[in-house]
Protein backbone atom coordinates (compact mmCIF):
# COMPACT_ATOMS: atom_id res chain seq x y z
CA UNK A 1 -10.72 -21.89 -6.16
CA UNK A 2 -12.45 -19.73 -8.68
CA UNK A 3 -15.10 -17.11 -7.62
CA UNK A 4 -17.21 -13.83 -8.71
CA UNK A 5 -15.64 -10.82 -8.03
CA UNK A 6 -16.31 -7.34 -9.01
CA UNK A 7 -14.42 -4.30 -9.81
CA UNK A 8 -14.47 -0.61 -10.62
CA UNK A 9 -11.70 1.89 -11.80
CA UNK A 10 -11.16 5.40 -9.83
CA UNK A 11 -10.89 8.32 -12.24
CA UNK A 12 -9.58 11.74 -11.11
CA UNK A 13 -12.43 14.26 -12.95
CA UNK A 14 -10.78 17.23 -13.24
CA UNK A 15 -13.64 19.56 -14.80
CA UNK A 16 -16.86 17.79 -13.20
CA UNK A 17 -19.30 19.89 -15.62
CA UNK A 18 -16.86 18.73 -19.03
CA UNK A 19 -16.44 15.13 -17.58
CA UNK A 20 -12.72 15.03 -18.57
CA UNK A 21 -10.83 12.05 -16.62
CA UNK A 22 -7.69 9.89 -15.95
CA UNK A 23 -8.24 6.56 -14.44
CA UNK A 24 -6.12 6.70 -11.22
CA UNK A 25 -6.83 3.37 -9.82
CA UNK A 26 -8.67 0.10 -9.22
CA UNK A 27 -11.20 -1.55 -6.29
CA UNK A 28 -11.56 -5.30 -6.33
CA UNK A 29 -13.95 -7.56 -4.34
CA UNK A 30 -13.87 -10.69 -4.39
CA UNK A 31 -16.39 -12.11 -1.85
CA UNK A 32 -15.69 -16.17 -1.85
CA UNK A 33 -12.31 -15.06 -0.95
CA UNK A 34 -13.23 -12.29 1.10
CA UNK A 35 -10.70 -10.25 -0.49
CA UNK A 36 -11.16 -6.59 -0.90
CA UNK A 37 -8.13 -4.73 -2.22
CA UNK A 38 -7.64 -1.25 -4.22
CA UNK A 39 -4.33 -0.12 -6.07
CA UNK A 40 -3.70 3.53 -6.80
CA UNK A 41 -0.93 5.55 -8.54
CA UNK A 42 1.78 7.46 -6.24
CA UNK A 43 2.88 9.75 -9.59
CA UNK A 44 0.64 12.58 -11.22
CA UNK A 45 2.56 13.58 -13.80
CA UNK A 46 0.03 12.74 -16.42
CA UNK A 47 -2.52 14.73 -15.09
CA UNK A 48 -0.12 17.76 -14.71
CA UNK A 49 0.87 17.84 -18.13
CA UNK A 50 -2.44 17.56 -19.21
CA UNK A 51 -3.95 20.03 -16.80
CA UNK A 52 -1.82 22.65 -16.19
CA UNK A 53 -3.87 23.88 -13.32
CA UNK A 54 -3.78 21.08 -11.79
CA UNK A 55 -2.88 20.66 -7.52
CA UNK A 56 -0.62 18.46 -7.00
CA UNK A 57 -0.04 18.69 -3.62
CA UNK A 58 -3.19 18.35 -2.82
CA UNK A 59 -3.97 15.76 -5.17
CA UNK A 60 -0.90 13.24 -3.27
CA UNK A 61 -2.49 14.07 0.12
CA UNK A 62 -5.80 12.92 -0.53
CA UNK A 63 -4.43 9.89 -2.25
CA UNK A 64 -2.22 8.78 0.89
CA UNK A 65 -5.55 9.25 2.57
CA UNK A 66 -7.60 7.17 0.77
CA UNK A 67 -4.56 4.69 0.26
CA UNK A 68 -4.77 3.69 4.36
CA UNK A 69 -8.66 4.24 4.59
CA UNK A 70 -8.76 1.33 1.37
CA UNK A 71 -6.58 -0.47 3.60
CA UNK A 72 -8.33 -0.23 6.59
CA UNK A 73 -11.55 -1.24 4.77
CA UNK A 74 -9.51 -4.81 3.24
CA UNK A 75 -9.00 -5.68 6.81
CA UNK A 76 -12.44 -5.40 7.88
CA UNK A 77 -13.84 -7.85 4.87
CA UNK A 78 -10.82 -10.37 6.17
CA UNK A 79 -12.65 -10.05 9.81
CA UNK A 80 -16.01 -9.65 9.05
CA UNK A 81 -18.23 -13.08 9.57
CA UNK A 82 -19.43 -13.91 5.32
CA UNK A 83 -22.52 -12.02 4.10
CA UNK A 84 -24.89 -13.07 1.65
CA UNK A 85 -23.34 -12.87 -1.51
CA UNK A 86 -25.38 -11.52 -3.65
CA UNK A 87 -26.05 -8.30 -2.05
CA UNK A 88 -22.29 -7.23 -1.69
CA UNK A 89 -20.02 -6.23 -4.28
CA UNK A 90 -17.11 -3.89 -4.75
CA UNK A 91 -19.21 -0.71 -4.45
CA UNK A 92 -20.31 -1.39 -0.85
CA UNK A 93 -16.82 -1.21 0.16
CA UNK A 94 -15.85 1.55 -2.25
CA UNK A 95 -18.72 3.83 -0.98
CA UNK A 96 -17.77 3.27 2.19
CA UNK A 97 -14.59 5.16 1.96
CA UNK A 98 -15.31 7.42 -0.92
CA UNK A 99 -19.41 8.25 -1.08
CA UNK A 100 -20.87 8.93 -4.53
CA UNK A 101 -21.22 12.49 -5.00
CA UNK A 102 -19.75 15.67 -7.33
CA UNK A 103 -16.16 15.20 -6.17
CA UNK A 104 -12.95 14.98 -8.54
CA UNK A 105 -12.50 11.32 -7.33
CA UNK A 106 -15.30 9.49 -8.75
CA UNK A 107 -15.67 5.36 -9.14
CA UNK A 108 -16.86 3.97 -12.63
CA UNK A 109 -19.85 2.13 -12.73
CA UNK A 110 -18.54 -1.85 -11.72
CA UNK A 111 -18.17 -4.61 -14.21
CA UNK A 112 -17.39 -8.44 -13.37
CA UNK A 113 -15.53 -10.98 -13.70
CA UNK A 114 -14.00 -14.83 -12.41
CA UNK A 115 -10.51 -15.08 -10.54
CA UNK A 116 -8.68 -17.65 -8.57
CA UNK A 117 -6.57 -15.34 -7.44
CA UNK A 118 -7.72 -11.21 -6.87
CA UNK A 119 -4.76 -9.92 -5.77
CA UNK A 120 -2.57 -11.37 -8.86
CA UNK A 121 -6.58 -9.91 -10.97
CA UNK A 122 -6.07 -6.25 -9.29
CA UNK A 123 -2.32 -6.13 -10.52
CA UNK A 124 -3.49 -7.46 -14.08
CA UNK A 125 -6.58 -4.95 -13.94
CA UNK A 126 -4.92 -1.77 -13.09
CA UNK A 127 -2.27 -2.27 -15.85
CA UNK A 128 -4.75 -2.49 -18.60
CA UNK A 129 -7.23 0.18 -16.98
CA UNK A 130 -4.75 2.87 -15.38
CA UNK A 131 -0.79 2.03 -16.58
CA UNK A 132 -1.23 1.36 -19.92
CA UNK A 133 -1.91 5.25 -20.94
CA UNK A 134 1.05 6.58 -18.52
CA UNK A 135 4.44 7.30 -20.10
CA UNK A 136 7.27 4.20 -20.28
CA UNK A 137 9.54 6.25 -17.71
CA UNK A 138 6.58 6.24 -15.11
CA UNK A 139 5.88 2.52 -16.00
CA UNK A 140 9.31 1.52 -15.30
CA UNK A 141 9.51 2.58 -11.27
CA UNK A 142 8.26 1.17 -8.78
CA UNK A 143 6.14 2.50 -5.85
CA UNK A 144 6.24 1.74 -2.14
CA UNK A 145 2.26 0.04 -2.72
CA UNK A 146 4.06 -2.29 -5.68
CA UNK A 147 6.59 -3.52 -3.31
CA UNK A 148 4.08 -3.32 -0.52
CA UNK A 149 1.57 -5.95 -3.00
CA UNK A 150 4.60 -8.37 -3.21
CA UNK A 151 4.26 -8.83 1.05
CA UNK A 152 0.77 -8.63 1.14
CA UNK A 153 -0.14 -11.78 -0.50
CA UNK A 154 2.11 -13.74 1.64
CA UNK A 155 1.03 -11.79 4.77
CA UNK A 156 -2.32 -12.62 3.91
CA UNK A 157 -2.13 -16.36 3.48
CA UNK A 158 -0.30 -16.76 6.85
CA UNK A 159 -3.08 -14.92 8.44
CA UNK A 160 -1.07 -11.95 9.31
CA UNK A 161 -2.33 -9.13 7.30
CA UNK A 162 -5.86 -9.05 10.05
CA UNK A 163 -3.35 -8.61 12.49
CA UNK A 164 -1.72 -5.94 10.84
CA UNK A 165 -3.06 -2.16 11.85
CA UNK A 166 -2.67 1.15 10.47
CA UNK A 167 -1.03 3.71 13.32
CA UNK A 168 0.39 7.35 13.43
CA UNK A 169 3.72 7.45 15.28
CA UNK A 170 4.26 10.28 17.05
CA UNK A 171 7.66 12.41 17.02
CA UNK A 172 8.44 15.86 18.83
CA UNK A 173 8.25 17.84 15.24
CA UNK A 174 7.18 15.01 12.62
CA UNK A 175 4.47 12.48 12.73
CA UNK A 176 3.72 10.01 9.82
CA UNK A 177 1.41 6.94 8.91
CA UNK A 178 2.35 3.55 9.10
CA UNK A 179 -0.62 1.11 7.26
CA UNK A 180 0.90 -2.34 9.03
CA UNK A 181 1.86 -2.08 12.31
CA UNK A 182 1.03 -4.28 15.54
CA UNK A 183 2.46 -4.17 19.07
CA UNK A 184 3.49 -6.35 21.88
CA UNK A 185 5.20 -3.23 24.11
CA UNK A 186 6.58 -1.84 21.74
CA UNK A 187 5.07 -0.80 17.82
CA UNK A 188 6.14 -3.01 15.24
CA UNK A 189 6.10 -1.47 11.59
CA UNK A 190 6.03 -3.04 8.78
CA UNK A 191 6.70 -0.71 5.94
CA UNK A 192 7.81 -0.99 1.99
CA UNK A 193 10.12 0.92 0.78
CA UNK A 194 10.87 0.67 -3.11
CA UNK A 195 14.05 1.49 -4.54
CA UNK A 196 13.08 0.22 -8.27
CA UNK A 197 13.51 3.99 -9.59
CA UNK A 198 14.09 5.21 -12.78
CA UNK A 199 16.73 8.59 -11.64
CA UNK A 200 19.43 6.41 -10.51
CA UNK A 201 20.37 9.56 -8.38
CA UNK A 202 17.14 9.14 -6.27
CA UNK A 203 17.94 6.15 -4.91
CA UNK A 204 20.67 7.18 -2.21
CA UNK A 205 18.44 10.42 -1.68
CA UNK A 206 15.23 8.34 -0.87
CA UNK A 207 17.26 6.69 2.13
CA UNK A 208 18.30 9.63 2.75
CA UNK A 209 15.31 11.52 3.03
CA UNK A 210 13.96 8.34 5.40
CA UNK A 211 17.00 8.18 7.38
CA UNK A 212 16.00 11.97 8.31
CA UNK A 213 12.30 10.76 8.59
CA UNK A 214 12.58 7.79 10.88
CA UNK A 215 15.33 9.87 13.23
CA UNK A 216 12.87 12.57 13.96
CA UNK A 217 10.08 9.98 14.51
CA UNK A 218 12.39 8.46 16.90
CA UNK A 219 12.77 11.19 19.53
CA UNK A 220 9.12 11.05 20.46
CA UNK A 221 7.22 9.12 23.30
CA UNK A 222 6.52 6.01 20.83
CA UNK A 223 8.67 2.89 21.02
CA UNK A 224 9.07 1.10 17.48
CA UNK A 225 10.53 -1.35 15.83
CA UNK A 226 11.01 -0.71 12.14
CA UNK A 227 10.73 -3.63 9.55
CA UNK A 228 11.69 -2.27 6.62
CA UNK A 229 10.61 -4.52 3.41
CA UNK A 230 12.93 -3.35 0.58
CA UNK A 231 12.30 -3.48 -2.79
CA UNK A 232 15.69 -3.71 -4.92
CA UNK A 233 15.82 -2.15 -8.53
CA UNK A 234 15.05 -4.79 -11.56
CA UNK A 235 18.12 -2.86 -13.42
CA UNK A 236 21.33 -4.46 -12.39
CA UNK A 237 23.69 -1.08 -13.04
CA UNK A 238 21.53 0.52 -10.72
CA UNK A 239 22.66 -2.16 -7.67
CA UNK A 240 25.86 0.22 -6.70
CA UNK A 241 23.31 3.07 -5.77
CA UNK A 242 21.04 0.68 -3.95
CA UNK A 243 23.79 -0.59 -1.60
CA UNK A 244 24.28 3.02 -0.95
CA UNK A 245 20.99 3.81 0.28
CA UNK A 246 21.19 0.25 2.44
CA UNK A 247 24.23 1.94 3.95
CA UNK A 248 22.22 5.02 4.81
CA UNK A 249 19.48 2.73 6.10
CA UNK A 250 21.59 1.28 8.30
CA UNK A 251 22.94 4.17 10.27
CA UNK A 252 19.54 5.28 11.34
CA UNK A 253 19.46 5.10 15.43
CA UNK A 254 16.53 3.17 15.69
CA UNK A 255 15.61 -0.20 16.24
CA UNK A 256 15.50 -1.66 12.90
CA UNK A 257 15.25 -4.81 10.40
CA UNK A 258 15.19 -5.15 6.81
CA UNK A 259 13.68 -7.93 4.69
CA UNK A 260 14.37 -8.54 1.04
CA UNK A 261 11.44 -9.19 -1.28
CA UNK A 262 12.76 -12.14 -1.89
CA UNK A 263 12.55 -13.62 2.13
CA UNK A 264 8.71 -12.14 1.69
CA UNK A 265 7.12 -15.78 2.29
CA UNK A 266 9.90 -16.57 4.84
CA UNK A 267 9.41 -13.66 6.66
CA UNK A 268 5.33 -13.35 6.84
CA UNK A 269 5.88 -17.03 8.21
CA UNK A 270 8.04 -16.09 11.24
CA UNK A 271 5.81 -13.06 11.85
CA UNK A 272 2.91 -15.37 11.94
CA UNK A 273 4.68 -17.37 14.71
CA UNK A 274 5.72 -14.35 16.35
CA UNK A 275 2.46 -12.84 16.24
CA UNK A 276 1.36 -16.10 17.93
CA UNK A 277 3.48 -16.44 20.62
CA UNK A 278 2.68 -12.99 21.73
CA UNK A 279 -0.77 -13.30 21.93
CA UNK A 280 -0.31 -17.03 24.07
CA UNK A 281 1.90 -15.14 26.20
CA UNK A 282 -0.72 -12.92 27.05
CA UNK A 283 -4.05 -15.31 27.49
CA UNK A 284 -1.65 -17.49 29.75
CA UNK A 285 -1.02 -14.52 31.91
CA UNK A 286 -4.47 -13.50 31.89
């Protein structure tokens, strides 16, 4: 089914009064499918080398932020009853989460177009607006979101992605943000992790620094259950250091699963029926 949608690009100003920008990012909405999705960069190091002043720290923190707020926003436009048509469009979700004003994150004005599908239209749209002007080596990894887009689409058409919620888990010195999570007892996360890196030599030393993560998550008063979706590299010679961080992965003492992307259509299916089950379970003993 083909339908409207309509999209703007987010550009990181970093001198508001010289109006000097990198395009950062894309919103989509695409109402007849009532799709809303955004995809944003998890590397800066464009914008460093051009601005040498430039906060890095803070600029990744505020991203991460907006990254689960965009989220949070898709899932309300999958729940939300259909409005009329013509009076929504990808601003009224964008403004939502990031109001118009004198910030260094600013949306351009929208422009429009026709898809059948949005999310394969986001993907296509944010490497001709934002990934086209980044280096090859930055091209050539991918994030946690890329992996995570490869999931979503299947979560979504099994209906699972509404039932999917965004939740802080709680350890005694660490805390972190898990965007798809649901519980029946005990908090089921859903998280990508990609392992598609250019350094070879980060690959082991991303599971490690997640084996670390997830153990000190662990010791606090929330229960989980960690799905891990995995995202393998592309580059065959780098397959050696990927088994290695599996084997690191492994060892974590948690209660754990991983899924290759790969079993991603498999997978969302049995989560759909486990999803299901769940919730009978409950109205029956109700």
């Amino acid at each position: 089914m083909r339908g409207p949608y309509t999209f703007s690009v987010l550009r990181y100003i970093h001198d508001v009064m010289s109006g000097e920008f990198i395009n950062i990012g894309v919103a989509i909405h695409a109402p007849e499918h009532k799709y809303f999705g955004t995809k944003l960069i998890s590397r800066y190091s464009r914008i460093s080398s051009i601005f040498p002043d430039f906060n890095s720290a803070h600029f990744l923190s505020t991203v991460h932020q907006l990254r689960g707020r965009f989220e949070e926003e898709a899932h309300r436009v999958v729940d939300e009853l259909p409005l009329d048509q013509r009076s929504v469009n990808v601003t009224h979700h964008t403004a939502k989460v990031l109001p118009k004003d004198d910030s260094s994150l600013q949306f351009s004005p929208e422009s429009a177009g026709m898809t059948s599908d949005p999310e394969e239209t986001l993907v296509s749209l944010f490497d001709r607006y934002v990934m086209m002007y980044w280096p090859d080596e930055e091209k050539r990894s991918r994030s946690d979101a890329d992996v995570g887009q490869v999931f979503s689409q299947p979560f979504r058409s099994q209906g699972v992605l509404n039932s999917l919620k965004p939740k802080t888990i709680h350890g005694e010195n660490l805390q972190h943000r898990f965007d798809w999570t649901w519980t029946n007892g005990v908090v089921n996360i859903q998280h990508p992790l990609s392992f598609d890196l250019v350094d070879v030599v980060q690959i082991p030393q991303k599971a490690a620094n997640w084996s670390g993560r997830l153990t000190n998550l662990a010791d606090g008063e929330d229960q989980f259950k960690i799905t891990i979706l995995l995202g393998a590299p592309k580059d065959e010679s780098k397959l050696p250091a990927f088994i290695k961080a599996q084997n690191i992965l492994n060892k974590i003492d948690c209660e754990k699963e991983f899924v290759k992307e790969e079993e991603a259509e498999s997978y969302a299916a049995n989560l759909k029926n486990e999803i299901h089950e769940y919730m009978q379970s409950r109205i029956s003993v109700e």
